[in-house]
Every structure is written in C-alpha cells, then in structure tokens.
PDB file of N, CA and C in Angstrom:
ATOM      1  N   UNK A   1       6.832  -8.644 -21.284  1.00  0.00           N
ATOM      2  CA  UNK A   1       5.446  -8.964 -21.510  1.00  0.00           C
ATOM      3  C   UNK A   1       4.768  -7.763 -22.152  1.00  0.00           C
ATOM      4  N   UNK A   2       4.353  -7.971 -23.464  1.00  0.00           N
ATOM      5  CA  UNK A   2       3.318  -6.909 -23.774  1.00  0.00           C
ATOM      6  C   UNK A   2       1.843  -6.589 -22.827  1.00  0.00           C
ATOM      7  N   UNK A   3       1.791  -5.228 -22.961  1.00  0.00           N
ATOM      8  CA  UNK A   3       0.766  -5.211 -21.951  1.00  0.00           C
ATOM      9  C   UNK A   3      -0.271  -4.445 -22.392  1.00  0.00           C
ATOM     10  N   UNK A   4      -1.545  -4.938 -22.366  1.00  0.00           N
ATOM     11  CA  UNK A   4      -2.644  -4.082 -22.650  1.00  0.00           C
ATOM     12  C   UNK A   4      -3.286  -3.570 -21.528  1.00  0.00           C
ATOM     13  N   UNK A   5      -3.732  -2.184 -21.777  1.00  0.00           N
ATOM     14  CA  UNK A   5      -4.445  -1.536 -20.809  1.00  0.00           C
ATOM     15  C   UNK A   5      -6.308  -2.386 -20.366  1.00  0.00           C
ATOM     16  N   UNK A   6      -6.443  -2.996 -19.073  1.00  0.00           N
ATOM     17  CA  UNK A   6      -7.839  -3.412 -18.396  1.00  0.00           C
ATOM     18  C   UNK A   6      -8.023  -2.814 -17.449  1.00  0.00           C
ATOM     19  N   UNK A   7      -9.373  -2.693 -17.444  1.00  0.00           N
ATOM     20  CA  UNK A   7     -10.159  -2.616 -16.302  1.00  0.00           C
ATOM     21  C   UNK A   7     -10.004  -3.411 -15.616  1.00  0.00           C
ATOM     22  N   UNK A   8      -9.467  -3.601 -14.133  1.00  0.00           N
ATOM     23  CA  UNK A   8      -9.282  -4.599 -12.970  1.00  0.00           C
ATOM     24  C   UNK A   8     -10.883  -4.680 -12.247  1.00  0.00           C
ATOM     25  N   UNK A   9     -10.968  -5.964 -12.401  1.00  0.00           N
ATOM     26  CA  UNK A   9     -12.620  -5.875 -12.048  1.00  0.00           C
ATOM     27  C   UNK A   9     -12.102  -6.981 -10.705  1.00  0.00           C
ATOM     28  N   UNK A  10     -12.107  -6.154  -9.609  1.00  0.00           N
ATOM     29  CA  UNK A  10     -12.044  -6.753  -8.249  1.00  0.00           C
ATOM     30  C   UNK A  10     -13.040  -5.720  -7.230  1.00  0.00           C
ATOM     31  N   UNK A  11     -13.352  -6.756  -6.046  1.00  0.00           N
ATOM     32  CA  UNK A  11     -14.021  -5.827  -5.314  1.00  0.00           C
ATOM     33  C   UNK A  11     -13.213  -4.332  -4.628  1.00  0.00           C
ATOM     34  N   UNK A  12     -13.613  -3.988  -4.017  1.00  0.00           N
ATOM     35  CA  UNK A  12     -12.806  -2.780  -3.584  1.00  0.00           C
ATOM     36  C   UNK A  12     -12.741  -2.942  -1.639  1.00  0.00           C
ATOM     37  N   UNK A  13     -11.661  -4.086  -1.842  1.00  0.00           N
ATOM     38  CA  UNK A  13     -11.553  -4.110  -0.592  1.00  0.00           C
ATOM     39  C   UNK A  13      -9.936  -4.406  -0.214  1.00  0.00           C
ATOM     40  N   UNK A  14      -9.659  -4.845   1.317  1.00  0.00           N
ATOM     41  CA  UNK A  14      -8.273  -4.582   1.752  1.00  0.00           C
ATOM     42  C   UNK A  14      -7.520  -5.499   0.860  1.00  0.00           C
ATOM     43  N   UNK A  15      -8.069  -6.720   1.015  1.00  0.00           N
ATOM     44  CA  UNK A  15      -7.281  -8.115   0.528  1.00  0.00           C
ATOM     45  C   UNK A  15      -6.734  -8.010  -0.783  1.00  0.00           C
ATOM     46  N   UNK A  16      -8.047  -7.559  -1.793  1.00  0.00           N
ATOM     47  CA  UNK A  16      -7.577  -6.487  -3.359  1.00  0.00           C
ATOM     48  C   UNK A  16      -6.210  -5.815  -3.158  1.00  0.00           C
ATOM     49  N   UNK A  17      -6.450  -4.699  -2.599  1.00  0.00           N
ATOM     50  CA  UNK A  17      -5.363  -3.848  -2.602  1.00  0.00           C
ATOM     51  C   UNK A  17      -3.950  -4.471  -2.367  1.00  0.00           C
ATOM     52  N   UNK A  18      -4.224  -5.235  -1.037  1.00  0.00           N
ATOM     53  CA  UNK A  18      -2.901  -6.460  -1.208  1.00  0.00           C
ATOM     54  C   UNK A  18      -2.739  -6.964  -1.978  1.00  0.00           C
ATOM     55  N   UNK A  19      -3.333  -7.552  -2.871  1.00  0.00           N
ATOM     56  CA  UNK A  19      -3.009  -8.673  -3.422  1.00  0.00           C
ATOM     57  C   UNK A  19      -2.571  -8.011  -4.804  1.00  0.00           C
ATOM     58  N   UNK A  20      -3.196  -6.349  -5.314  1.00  0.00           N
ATOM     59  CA  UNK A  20      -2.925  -5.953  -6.231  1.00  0.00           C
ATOM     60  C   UNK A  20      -1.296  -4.799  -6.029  1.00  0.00           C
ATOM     61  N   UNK A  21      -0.831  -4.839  -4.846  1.00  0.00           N
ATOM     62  CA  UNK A  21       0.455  -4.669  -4.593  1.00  0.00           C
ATOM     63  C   UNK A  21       1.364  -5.362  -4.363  1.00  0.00           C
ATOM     64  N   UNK A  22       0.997  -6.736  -4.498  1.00  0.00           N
ATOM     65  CA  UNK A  22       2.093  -7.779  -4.693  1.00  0.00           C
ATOM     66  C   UNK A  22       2.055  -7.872  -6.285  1.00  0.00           C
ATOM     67  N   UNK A  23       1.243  -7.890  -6.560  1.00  0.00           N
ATOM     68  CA  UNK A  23       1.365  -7.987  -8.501  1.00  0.00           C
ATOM     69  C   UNK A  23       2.493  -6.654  -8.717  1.00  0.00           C
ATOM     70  N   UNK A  24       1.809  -5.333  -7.933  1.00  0.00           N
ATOM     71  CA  UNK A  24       2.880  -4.482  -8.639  1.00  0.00           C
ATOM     72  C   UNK A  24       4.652  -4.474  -8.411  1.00  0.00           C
ATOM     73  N   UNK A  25       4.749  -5.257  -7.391  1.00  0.00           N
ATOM     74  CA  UNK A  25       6.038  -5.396  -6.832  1.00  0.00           C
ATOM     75  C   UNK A  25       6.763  -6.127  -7.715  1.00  0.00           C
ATOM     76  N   UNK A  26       6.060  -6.897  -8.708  1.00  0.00           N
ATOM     77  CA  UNK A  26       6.910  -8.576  -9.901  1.00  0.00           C
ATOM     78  C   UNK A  26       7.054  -7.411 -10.554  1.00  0.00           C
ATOM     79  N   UNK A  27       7.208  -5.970 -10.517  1.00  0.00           N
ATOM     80  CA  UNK A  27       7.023  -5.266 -12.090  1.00  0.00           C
ATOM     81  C   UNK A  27       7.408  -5.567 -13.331  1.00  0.00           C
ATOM     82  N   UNK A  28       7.808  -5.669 -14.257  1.00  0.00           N
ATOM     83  CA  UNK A  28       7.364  -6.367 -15.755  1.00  0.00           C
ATOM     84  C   UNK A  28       6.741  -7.863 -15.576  1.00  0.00           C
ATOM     85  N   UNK A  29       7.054  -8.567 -14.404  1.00  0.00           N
ATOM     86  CA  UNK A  29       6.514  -9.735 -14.661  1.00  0.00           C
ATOM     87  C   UNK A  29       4.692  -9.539 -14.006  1.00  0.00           C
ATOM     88  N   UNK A  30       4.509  -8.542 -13.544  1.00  0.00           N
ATOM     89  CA  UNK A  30       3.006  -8.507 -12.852  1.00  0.00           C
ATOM     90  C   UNK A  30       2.075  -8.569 -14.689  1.00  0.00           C
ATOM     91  N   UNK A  31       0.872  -9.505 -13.653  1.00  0.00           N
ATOM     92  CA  UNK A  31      -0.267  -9.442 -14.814  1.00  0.00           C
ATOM     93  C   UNK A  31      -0.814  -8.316 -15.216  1.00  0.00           C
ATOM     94  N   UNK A  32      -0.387  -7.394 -14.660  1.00  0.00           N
ATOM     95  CA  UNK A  32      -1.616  -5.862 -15.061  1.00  0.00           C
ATOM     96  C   UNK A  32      -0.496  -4.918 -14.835  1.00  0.00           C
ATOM     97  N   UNK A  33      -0.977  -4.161 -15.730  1.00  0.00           N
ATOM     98  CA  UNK A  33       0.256  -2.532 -15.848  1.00  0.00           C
ATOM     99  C   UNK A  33      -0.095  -1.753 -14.417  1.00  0.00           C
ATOM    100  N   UNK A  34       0.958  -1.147 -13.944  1.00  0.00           N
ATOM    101  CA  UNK A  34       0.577  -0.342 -12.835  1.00  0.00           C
ATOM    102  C   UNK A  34       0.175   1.033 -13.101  1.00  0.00           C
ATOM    103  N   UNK A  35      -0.052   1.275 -14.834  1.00  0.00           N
ATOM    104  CA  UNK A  35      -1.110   2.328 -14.736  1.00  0.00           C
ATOM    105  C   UNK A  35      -2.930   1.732 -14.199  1.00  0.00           C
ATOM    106  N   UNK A  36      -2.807   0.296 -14.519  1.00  0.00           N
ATOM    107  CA  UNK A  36      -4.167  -0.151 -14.190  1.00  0.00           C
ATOM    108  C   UNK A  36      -4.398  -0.520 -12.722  1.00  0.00           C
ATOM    109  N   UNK A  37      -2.904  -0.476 -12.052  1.00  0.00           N
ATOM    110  CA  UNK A  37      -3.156  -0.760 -10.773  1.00  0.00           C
ATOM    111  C   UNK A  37      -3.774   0.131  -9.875  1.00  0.00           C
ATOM    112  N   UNK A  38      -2.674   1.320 -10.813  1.00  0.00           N
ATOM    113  CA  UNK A  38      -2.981   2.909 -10.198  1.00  0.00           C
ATOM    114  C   UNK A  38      -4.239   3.140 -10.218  1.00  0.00           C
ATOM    115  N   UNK A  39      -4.993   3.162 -11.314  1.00  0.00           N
ATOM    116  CA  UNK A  39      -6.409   3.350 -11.838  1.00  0.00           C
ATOM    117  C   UNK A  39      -7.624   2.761 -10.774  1.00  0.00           C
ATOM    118  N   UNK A  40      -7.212   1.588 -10.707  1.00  0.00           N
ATOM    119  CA  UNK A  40      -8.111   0.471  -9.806  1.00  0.00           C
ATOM    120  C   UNK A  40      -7.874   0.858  -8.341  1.00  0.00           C
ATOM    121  N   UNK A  41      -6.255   1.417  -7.830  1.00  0.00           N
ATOM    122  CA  UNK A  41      -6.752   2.399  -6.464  1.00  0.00           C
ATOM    123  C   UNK A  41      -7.425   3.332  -6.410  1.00  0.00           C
ATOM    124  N   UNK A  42      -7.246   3.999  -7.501  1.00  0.00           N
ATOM    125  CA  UNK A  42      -7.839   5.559  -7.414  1.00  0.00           C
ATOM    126  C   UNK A  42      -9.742   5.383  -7.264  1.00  0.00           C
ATOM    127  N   UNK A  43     -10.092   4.492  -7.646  1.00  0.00           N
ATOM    128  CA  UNK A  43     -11.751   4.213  -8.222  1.00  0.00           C
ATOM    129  C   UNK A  43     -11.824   3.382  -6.333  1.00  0.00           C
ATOM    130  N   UNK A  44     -10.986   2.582  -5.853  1.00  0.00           N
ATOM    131  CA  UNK A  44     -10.790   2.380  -4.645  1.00  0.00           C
ATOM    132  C   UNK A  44     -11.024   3.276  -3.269  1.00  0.00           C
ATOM    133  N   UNK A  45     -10.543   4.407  -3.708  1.00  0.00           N
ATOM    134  CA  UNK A  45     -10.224   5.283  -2.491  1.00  0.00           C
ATOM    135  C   UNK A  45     -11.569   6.280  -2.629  1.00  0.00           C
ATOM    136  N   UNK A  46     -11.724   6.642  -3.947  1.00  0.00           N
ATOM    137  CA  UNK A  46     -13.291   7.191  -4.573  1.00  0.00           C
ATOM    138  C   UNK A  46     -14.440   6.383  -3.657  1.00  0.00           C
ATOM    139  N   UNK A  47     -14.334   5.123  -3.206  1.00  0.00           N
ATOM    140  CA  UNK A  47     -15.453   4.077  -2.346  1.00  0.00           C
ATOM    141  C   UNK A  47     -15.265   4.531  -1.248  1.00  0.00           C
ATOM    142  N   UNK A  48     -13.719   4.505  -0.682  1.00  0.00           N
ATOM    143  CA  UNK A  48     -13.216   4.573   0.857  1.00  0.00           C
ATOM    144  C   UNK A  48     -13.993   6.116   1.423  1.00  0.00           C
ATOM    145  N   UNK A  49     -13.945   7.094   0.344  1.00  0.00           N
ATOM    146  CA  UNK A  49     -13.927   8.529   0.705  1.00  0.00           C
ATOM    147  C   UNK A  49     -15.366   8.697   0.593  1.00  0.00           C
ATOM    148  N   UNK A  50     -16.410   7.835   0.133  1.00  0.00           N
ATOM    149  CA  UNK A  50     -18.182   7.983   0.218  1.00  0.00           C
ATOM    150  C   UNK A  50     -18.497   7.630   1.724  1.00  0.00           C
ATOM    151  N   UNK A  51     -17.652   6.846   2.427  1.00  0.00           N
ATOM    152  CA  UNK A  51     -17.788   7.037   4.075  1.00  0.00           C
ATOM    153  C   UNK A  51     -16.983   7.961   4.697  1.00  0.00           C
ATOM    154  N   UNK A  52     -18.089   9.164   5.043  1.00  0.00           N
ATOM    155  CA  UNK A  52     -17.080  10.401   5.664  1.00  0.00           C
ATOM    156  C   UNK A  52     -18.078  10.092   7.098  1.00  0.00           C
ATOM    157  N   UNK A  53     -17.287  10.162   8.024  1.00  0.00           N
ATOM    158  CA  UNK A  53     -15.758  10.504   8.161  1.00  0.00           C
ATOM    159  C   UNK A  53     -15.473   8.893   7.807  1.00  0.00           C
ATOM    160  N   UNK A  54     -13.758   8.642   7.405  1.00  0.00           N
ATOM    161  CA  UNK A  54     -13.635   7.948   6.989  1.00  0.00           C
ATOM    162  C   UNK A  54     -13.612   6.817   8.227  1.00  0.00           C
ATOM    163  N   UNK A  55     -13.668   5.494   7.875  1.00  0.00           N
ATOM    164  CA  UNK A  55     -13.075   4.756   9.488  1.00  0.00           C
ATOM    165  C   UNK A  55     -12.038   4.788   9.760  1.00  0.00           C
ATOM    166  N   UNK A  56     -11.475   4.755  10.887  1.00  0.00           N
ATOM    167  CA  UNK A  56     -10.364   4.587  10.948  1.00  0.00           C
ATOM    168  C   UNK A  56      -9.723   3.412  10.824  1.00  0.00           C
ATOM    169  N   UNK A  57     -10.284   2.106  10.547  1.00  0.00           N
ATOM    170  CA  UNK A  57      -9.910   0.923  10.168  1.00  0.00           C
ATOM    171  C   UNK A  57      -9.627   0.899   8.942  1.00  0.00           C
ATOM    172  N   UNK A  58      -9.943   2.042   7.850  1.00  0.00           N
ATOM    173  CA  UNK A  58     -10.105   2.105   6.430  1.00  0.00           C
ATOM    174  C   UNK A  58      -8.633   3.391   6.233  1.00  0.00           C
ATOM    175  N   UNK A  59      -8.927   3.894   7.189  1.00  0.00           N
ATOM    176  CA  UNK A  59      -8.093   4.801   6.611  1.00  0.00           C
ATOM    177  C   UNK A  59      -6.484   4.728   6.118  1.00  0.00           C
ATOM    178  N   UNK A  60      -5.863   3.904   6.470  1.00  0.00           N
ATOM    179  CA  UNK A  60      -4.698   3.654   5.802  1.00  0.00           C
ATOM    180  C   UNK A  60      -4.404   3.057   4.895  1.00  0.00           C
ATOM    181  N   UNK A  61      -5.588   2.500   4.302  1.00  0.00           N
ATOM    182  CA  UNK A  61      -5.924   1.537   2.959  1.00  0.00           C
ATOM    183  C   UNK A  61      -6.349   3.241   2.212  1.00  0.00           C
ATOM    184  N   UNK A  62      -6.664   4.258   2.544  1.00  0.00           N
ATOM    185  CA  UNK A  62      -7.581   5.318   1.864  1.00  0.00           C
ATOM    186  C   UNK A  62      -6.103   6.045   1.305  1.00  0.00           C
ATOM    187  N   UNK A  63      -4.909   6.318   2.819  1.00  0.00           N
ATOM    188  CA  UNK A  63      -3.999   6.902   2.311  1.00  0.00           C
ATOM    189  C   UNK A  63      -3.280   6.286   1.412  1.00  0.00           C
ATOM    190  N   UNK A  64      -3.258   5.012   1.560  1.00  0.00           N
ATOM    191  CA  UNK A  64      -2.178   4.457   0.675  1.00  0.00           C
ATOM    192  C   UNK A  64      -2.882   4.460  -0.994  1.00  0.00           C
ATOM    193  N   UNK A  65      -3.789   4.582  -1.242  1.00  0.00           N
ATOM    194  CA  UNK A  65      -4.761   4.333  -2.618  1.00  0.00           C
ATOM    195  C   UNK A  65      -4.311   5.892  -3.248  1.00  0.00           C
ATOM    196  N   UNK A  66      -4.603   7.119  -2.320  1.00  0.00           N
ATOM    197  CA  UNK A  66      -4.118   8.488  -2.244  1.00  0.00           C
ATOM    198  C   UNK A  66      -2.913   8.387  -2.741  1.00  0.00           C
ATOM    199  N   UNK A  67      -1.980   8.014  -2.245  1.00  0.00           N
ATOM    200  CA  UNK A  67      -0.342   8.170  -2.674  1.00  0.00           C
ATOM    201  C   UNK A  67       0.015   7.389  -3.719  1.00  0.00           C
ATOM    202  N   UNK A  68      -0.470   6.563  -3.846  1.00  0.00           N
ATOM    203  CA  UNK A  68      -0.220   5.945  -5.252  1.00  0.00           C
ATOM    204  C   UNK A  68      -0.668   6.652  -6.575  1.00  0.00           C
ATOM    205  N   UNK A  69      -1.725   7.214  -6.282  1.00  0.00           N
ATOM    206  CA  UNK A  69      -1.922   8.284  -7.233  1.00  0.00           C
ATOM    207  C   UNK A  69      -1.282   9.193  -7.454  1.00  0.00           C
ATOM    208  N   UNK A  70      -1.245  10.107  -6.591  1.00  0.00           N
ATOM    209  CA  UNK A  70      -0.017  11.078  -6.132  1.00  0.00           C
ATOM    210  C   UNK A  70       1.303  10.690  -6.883  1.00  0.00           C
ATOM    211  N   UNK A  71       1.798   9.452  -6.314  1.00  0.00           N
ATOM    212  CA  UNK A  71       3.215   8.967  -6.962  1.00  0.00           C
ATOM    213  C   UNK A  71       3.602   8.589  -8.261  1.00  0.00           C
ATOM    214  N   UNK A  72       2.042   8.609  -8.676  1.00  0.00           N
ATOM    215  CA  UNK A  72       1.866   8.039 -10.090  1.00  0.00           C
ATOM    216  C   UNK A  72       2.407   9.509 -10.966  1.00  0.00           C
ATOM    217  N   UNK A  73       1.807  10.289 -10.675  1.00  0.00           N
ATOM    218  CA  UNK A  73       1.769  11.538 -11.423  1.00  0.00           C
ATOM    219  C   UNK A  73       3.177  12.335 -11.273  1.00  0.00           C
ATOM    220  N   UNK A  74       3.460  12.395  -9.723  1.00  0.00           N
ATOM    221  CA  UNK A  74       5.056  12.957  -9.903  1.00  0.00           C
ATOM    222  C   UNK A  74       6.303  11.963 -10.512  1.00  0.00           C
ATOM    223  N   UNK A  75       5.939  10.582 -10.710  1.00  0.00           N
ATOM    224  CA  UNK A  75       7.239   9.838 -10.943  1.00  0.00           C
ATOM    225  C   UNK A  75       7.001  10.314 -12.977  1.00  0.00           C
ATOM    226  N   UNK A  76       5.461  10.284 -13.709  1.00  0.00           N
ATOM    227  CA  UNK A  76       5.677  10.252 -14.777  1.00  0.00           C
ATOM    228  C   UNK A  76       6.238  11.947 -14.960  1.00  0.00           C
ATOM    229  N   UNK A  77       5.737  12.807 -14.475  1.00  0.00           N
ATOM    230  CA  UNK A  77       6.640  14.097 -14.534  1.00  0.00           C
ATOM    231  C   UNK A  77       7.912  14.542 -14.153  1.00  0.00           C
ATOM    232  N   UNK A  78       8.518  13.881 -13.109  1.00  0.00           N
ATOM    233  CA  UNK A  78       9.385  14.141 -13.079  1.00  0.00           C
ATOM    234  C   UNK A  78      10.638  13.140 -13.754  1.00  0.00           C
ATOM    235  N   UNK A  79       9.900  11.665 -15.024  1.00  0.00           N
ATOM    236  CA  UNK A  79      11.332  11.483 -15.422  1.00  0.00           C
ATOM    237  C   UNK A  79      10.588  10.741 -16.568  1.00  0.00           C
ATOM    238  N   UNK A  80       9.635  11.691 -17.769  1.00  0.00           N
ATOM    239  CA  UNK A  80       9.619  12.097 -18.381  1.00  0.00           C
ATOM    240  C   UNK A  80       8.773  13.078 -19.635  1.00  0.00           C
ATOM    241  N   UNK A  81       9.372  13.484 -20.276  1.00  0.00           N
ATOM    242  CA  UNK A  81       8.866  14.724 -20.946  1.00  0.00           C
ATOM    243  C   UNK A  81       7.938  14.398 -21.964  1.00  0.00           C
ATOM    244  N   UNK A  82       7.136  15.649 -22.091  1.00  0.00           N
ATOM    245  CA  UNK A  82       5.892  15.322 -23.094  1.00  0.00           C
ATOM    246  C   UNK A  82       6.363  14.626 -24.373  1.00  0.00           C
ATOM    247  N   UNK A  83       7.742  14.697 -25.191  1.00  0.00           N
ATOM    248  CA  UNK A  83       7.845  14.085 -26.238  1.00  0.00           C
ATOM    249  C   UNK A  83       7.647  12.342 -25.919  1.00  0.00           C
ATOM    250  N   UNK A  84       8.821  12.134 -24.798  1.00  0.00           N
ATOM    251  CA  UNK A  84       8.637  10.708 -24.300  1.00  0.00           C
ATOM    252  C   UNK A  84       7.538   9.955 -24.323  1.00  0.00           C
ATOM    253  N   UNK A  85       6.019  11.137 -23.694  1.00  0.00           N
ATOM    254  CA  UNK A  85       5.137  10.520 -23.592  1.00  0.00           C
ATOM    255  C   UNK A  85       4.266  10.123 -24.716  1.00  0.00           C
ATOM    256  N   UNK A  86       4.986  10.630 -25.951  1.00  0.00           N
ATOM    257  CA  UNK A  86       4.541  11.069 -27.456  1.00  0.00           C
ATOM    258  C   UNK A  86       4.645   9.807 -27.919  1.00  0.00           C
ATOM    259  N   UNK A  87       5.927   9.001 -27.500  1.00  0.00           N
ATOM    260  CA  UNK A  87       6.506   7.724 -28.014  1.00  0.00           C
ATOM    261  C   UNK A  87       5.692   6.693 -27.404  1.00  0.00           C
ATOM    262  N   UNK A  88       5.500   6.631 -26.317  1.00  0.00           N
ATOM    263  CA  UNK A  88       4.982   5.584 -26.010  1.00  0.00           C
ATOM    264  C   UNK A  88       3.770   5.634 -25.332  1.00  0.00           C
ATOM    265  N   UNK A  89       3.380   4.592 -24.491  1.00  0.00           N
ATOM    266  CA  UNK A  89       1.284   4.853 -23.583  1.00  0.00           C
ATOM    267  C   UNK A  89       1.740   4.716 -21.903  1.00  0.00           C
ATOM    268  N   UNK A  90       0.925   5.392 -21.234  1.00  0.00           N
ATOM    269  CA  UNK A  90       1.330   5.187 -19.739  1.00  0.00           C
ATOM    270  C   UNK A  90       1.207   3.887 -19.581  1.00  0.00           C
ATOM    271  N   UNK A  91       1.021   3.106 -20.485  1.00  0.00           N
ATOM    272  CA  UNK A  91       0.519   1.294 -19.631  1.00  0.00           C
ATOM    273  C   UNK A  91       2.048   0.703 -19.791  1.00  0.00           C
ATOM    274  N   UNK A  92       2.837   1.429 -20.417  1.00  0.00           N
ATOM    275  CA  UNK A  92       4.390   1.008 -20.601  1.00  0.00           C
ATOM    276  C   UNK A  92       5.154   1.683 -19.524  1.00  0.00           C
ATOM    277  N   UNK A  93       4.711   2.260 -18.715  1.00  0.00           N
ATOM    278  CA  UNK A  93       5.233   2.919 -17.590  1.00  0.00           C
ATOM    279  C   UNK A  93       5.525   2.308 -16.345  1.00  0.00           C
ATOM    280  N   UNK A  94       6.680   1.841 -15.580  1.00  0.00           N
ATOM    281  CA  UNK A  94       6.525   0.876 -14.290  1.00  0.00           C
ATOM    282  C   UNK A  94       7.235   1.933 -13.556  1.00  0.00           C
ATOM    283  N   UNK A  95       6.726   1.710 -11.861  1.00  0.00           N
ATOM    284  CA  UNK A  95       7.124   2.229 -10.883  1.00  0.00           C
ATOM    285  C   UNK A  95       8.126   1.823 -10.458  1.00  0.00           C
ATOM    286  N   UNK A  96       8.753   1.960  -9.417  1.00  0.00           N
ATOM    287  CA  UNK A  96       9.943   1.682  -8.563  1.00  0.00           C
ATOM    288  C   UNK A  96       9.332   0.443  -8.065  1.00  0.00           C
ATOM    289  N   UNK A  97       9.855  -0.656  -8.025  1.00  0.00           N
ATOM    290  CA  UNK A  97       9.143  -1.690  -7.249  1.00  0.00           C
ATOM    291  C   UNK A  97       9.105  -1.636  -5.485  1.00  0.00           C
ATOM    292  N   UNK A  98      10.418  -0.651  -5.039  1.00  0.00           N
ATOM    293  CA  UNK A  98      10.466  -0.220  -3.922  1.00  0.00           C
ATOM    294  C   UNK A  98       8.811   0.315  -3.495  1.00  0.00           C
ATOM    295  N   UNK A  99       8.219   0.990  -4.578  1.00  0.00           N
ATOM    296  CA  UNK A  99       6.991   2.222  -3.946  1.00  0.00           C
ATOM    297  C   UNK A  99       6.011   1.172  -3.390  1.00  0.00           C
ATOM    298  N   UNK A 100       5.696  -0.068  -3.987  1.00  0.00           N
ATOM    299  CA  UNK A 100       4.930  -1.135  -4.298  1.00  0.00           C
ATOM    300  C   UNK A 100       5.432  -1.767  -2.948  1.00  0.00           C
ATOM    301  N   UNK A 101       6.316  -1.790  -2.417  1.00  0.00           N
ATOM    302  CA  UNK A 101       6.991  -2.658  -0.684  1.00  0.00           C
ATOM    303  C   UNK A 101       6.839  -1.931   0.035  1.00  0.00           C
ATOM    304  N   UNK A 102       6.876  -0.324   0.017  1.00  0.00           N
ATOM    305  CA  UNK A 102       6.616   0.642   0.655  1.00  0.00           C
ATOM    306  C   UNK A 102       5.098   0.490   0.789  1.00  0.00           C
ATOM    307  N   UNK A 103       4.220   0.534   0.166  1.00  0.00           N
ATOM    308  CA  UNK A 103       3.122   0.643   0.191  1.00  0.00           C
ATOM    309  C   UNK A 103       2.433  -0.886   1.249  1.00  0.00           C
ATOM    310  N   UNK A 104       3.029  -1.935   0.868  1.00  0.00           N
ATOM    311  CA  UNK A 104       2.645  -3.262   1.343  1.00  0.00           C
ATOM    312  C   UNK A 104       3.090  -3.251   2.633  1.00  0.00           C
ATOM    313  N   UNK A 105       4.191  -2.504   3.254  1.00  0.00           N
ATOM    314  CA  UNK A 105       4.623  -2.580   4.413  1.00  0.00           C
ATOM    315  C   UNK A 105       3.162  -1.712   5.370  1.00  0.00           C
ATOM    316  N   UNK A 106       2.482  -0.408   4.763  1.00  0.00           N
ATOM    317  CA  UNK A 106       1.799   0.295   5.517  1.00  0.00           C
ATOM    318  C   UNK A 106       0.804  -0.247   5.833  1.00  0.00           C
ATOM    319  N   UNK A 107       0.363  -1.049   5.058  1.00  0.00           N
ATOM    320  CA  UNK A 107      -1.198  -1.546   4.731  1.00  0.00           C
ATOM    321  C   UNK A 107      -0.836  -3.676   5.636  1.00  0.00           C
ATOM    322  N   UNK A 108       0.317  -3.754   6.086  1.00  0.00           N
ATOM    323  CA  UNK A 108       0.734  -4.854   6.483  1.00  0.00           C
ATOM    324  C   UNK A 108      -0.259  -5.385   7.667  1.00  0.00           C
ATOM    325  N   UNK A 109      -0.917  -6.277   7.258  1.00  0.00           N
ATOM    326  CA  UNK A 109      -1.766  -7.254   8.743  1.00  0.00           C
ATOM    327  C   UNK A 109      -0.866  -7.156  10.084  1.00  0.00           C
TER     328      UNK A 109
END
C-alpha cells in the first residue's frame, strides 16, 4: 500500500490508542503509517503529561505513548543510516509488529 503521511485526527483517549495499536500491528496492511501512529502518540502523551501529577489510571497509557516514541527513534537509528534515510521518507518505515502486541498487551482492559 502506498502511504501518505496524515494527521490522525482522533480524540486523545484510551480506546484511540487501542484501536490505533491494532492498526499498527496489520503493518503494511494498517491504514496509517506508524510514523503517523507514532506522531499521534507523541501529541497524546503531550495531553496525558498537562495533568501533573499524572493519574494513575492514565499513566500506563502515558508510558506506553513515551516508548513508542522512544522506540521509534532507536529502531530508525539503529537499522538505518543517514544515506538510507536519503532514499526514502520515515512514512515508509514499519516497526516490528511484535512492539505494536507488546504495547497492546500493557495498555490491555
């Protein structure tokens, strides 16, 4: 699937985040690149972190938004190099679909 880079215009809540980590788990077949997934946690956890202290009902939706970011940045550095990134756009970039089950397991009802 060709993929263009969007803005994910969802609210910023738990059910989102689920529902936008089951998309990332189909990886090539998900509707949205998981640089936009990544993106749409990160602007996520930016909401979670304007209630300090955080709740603790929130907070494992906060870490998991955290590590996806995090994971975002060490998986494109550590496998590949600035020319790579020369060739192509991070929206062509997919995660481990494992990180995406990992993540759904923490955040699990």
């Amino acid at each position: 699937m060709p993929w263009k880079q969007v803005t994910i215009e969802r609210p910023y809540t738990e059910d989102a985040l689920y529902e936008l980590l089951r998309e990332g788990a189909k990886g090539s077949a998900s509707r949205y690149t998981h640089f936009d997934i990544v993106e749409w946690a990160g602007r996520y956890a930016q909401e979670i972190s304007k209630l300090h202290p955080i709740p603790e009902n929130l907070f494992r939706y906060w870490q998991v938004t955290d590590d996806m970011q995090v994971r975002w940045e060490l998986h494109i550095a550590s496998h590949y190099s600035i020319n790579d990134m020369k060739r192509f756009s991070h929206v062509d970039i997919l995660l481990p679909r494992q990180f995406f089950q990992q993540w759904l397991k923490l955040i699990e009802y």
